[in-house]
C-alpha atoms as a PDB file:
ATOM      1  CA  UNK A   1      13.703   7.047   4.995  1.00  0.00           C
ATOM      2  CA  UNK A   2      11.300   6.573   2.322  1.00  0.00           C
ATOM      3  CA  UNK A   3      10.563   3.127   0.541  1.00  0.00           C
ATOM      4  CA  UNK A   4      11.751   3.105  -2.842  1.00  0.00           C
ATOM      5  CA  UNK A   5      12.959   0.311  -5.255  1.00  0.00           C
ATOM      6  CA  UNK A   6      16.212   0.297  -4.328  1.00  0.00           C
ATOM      7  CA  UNK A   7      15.508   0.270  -0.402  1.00  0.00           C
ATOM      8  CA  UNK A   8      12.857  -2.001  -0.648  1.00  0.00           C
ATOM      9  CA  UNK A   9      14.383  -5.106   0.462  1.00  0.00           C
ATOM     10  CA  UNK A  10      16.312  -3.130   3.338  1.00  0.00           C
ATOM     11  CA  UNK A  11      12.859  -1.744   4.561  1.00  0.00           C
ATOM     12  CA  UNK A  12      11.052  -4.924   3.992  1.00  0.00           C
ATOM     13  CA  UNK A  13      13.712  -6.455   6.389  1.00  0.00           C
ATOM     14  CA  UNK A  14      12.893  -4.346   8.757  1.00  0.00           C
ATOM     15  CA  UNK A  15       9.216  -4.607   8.889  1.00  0.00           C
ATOM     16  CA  UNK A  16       9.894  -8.235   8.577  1.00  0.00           C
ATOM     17  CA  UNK A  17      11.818  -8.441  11.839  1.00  0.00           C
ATOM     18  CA  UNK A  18       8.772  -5.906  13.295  1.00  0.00           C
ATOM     19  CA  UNK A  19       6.311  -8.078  13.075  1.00  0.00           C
ATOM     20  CA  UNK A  20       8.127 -11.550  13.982  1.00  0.00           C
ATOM     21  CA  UNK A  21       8.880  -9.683  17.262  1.00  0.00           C
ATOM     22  CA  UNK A  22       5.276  -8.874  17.436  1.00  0.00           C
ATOM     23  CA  UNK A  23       4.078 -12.498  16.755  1.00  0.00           C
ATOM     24  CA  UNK A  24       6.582 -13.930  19.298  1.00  0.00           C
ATOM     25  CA  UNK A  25       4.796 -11.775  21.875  1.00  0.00           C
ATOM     26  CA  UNK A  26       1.352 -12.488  20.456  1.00  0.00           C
ATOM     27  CA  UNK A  27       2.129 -16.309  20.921  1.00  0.00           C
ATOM     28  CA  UNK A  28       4.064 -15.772  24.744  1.00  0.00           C
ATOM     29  CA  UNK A  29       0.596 -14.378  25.615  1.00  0.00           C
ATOM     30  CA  UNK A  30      -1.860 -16.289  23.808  1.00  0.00           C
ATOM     31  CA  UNK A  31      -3.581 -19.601  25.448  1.00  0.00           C
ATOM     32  CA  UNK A  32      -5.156 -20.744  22.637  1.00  0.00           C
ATOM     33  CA  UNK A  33      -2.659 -21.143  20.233  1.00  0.00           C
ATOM     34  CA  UNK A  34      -0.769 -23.621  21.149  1.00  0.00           C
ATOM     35  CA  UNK A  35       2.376 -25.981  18.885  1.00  0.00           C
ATOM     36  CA  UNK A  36       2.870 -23.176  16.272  1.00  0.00           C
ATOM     37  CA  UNK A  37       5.336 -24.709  13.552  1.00  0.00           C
ATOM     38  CA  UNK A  38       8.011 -22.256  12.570  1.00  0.00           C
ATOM     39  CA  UNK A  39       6.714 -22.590   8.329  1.00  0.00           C
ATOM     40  CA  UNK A  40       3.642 -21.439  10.364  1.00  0.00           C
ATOM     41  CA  UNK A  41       5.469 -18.676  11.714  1.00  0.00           C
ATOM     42  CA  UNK A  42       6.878 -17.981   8.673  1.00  0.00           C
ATOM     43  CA  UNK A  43       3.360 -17.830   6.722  1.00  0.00           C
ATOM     44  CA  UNK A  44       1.802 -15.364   9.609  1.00  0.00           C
ATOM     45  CA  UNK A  45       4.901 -12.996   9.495  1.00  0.00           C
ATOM     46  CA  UNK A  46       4.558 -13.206   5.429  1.00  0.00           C
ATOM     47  CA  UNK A  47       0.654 -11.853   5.604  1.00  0.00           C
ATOM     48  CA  UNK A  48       1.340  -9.459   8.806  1.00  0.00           C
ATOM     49  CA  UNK A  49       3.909  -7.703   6.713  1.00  0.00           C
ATOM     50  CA  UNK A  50       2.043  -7.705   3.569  1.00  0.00           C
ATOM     51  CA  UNK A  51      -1.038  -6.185   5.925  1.00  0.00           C
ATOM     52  CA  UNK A  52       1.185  -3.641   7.047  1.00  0.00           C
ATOM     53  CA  UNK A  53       2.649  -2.907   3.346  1.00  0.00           C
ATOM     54  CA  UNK A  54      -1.018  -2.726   1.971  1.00  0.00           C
ATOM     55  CA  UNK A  55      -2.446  -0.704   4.633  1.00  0.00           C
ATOM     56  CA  UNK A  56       0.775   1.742   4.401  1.00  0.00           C
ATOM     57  CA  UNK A  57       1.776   1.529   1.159  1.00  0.00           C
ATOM     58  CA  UNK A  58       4.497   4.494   2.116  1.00  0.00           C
ATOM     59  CA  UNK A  59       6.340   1.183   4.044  1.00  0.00           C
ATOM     60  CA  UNK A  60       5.926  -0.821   1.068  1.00  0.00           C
ATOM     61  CA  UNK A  61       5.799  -1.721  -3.033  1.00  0.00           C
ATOM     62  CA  UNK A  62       3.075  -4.402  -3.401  1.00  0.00           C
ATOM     63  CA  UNK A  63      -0.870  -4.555  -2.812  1.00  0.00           C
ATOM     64  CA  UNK A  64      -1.856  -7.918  -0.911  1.00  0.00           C
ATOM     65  CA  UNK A  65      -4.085 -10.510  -2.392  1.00  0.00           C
ATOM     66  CA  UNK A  66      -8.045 -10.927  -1.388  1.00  0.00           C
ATOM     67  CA  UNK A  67      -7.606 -11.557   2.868  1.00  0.00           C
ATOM     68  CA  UNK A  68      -4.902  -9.100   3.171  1.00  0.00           C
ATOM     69  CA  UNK A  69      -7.404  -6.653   1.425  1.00  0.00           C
ATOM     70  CA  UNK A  70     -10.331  -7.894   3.359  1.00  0.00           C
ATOM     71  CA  UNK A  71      -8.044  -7.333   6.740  1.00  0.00           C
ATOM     72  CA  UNK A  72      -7.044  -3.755   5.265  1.00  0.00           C
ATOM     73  CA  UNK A  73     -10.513  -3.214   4.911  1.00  0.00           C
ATOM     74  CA  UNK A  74     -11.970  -4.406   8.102  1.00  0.00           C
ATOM     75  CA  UNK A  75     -14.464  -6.699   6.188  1.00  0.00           C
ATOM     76  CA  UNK A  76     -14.496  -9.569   8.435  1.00  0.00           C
ATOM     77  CA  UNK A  77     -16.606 -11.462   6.525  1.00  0.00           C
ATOM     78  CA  UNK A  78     -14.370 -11.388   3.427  1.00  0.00           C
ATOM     79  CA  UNK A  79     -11.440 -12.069   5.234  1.00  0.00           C
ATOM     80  CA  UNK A  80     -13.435 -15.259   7.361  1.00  0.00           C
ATOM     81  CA  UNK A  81     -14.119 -16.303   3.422  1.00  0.00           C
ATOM     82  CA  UNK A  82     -11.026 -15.835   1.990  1.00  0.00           C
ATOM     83  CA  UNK A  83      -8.435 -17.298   4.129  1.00  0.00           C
ATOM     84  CA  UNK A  84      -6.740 -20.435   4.750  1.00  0.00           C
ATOM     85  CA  UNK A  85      -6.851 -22.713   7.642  1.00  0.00           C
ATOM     86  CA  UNK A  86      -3.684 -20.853   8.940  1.00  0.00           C
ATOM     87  CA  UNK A  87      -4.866 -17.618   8.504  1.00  0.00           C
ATOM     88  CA  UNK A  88      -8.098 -18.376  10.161  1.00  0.00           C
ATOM     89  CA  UNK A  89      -6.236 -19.142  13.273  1.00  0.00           C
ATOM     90  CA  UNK A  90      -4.672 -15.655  13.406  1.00  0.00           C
ATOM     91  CA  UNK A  91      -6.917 -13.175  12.300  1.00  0.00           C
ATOM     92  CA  UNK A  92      -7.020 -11.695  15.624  1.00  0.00           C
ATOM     93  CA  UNK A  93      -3.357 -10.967  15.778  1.00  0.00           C
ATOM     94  CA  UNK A  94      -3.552  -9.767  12.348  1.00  0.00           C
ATOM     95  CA  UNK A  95      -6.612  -7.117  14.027  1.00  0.00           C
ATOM     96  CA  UNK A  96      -4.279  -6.438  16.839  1.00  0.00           C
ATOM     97  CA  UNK A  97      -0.869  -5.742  14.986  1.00  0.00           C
ATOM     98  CA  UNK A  98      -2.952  -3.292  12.530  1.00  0.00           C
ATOM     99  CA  UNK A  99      -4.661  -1.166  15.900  1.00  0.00           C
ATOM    100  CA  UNK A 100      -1.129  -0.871  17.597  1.00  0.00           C
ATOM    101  CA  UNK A 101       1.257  -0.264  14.460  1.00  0.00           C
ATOM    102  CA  UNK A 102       2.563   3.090  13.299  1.00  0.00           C
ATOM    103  CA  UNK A 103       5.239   3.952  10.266  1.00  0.00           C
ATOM    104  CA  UNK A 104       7.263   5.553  13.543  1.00  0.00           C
ATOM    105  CA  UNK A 105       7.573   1.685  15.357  1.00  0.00           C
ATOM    106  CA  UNK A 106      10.140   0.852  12.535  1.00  0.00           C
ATOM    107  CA  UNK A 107      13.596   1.813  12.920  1.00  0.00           C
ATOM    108  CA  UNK A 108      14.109   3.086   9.868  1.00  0.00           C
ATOM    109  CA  UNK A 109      11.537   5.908   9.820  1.00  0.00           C
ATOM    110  CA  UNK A 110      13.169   7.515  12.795  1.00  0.00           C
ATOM    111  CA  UNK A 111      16.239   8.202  10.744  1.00  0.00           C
END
């Protein structure tokens, strides 16, 4: 299925759900983050799938800001610089969900 305007929200669903999934196992396995807030959560998931959307733009509509570009880009020290106490936090699951994602992990693209 390819992204277009009128799938957008459909696909964007999808990746949505992709990368909550992915969090909730980053999180089960992770010892040093601990008391994660679910409007924390919901931040992470926004910037995982906006990573994913960026670095794939085939998945998605809209270029991230200046960390998700940073990320993209694998400038560490841009991303360290640009992002927000939350972010900072979760910059290795951000590294981690860009080395083990493909297009072919979401549902959709199978069809």
């Amino acid at each position: 299925m390819e992204t277009t305007r009128e799938n957008y929200e459909e696909v964007r669903q999808v990746t949505i759900g992709y990368v909550h999934e992915q969090l909730d196992r980053y999180l089960a396995d992770s010892d040093h983050v601990v008391g994660v807030s679910d409007e924390t959560k919901i931040h992470v998931t926004d910037i995982g799938v906006s990573i994913l959307e960026t670095k794939w733009p085939e998945i998605g509509m809209y270029q991230g800001g200046s960390f998700v570009q940073a990320m993209v880009n694998n400038d560490l020290q841009q991303a360290f610089g640009t992002c927000d106490y939350i972010n900072e936090q979760f910059i290795k699951f951000y590294l981690i969900l860009m080395y083990n994602f493909s297009i072919y992990n979401l549902p959709y693209k199978n069809k």
